[in-house]
C-alpha atoms as a PDB file:
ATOM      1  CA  UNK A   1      -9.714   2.544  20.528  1.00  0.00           C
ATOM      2  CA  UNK A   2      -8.732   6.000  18.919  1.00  0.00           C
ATOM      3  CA  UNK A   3      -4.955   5.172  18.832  1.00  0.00           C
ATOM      4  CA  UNK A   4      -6.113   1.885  17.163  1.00  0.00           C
ATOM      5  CA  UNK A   5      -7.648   4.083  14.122  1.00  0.00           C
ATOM      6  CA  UNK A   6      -4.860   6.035  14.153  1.00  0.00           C
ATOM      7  CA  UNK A   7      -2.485   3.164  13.824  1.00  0.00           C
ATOM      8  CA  UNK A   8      -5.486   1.823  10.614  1.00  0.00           C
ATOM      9  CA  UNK A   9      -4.768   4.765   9.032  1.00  0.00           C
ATOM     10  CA  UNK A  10      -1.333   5.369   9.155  1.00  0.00           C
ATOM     11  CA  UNK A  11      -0.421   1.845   7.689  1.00  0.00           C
ATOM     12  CA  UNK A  12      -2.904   2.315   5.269  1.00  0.00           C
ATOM     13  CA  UNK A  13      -1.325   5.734   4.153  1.00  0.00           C
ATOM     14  CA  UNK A  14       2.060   4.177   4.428  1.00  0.00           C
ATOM     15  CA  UNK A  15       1.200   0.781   2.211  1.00  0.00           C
ATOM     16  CA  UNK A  16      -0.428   3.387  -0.393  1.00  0.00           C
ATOM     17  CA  UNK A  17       2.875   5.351  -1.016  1.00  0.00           C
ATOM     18  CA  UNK A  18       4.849   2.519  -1.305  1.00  0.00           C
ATOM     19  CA  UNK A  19       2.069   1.283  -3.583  1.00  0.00           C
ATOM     20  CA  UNK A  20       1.899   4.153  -6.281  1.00  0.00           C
ATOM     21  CA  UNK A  21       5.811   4.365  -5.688  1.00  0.00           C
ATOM     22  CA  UNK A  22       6.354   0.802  -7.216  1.00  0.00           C
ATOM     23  CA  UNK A  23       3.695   1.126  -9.881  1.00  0.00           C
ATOM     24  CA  UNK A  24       0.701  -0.351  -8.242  1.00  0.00           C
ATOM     25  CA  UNK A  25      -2.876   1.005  -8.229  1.00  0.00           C
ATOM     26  CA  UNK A  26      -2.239   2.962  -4.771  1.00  0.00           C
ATOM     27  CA  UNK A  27      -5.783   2.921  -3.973  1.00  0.00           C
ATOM     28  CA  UNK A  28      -6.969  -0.354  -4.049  1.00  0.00           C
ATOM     29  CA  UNK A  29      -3.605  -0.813  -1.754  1.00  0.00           C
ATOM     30  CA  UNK A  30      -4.750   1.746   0.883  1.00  0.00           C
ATOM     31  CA  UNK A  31      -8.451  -0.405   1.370  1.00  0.00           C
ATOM     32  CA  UNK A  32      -5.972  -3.378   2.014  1.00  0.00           C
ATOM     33  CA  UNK A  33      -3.769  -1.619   4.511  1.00  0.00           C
ATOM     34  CA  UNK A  34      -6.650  -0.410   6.246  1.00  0.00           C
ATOM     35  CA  UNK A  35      -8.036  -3.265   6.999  1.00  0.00           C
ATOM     36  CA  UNK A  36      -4.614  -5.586   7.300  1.00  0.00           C
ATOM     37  CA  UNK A  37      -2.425  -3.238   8.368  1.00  0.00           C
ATOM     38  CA  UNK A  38       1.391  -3.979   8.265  1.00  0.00           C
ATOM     39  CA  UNK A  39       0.576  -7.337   7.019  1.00  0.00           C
ATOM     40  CA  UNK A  40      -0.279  -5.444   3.460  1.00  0.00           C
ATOM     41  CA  UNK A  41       2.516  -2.827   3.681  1.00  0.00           C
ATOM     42  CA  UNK A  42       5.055  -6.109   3.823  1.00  0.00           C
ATOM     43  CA  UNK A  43       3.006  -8.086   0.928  1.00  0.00           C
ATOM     44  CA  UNK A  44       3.457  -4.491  -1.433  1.00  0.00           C
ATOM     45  CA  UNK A  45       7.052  -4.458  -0.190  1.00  0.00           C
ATOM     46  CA  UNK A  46       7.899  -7.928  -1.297  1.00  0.00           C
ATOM     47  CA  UNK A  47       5.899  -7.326  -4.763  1.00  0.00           C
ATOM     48  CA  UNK A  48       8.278  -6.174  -7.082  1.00  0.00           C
ATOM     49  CA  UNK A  49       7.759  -3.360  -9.111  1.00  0.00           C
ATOM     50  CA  UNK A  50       5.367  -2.948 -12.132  1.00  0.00           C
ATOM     51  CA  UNK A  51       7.603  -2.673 -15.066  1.00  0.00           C
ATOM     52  CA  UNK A  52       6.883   0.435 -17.180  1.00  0.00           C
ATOM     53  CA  UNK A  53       4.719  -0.226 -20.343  1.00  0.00           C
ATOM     54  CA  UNK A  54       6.961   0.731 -23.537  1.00  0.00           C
ATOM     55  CA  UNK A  55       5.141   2.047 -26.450  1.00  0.00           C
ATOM     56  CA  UNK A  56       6.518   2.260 -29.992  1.00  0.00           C
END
């Protein structure tokens, strides 16, 4: 059960970096990935990046 929590948690850490990375709100992405796990880390992959917002 422990390793399970362990394996939570490390997607979860893993779908957040990859989340702030592309310009996504990294912590609504880490409750995802907790709870679906690789599943969310390949849905924030195939996102495509948040283009930055230009201001005049």
């Amino acid at each position: 059960m422990a390793i399970l929590l362990i394996f939570m948690f490390l997607f979860a850490v893993a779908t957040w970096l990859l989340a702030s990375r592309r310009g996504r709100h990294g912590g609504l992405w880490f409750g995802i990935g907790l709870f679906l796990g690789p599943f969310a880390l390949l849905a924030v992959a195939a996102l495509p990046p948040v283009p930055p917002i230009s201001r005049p």
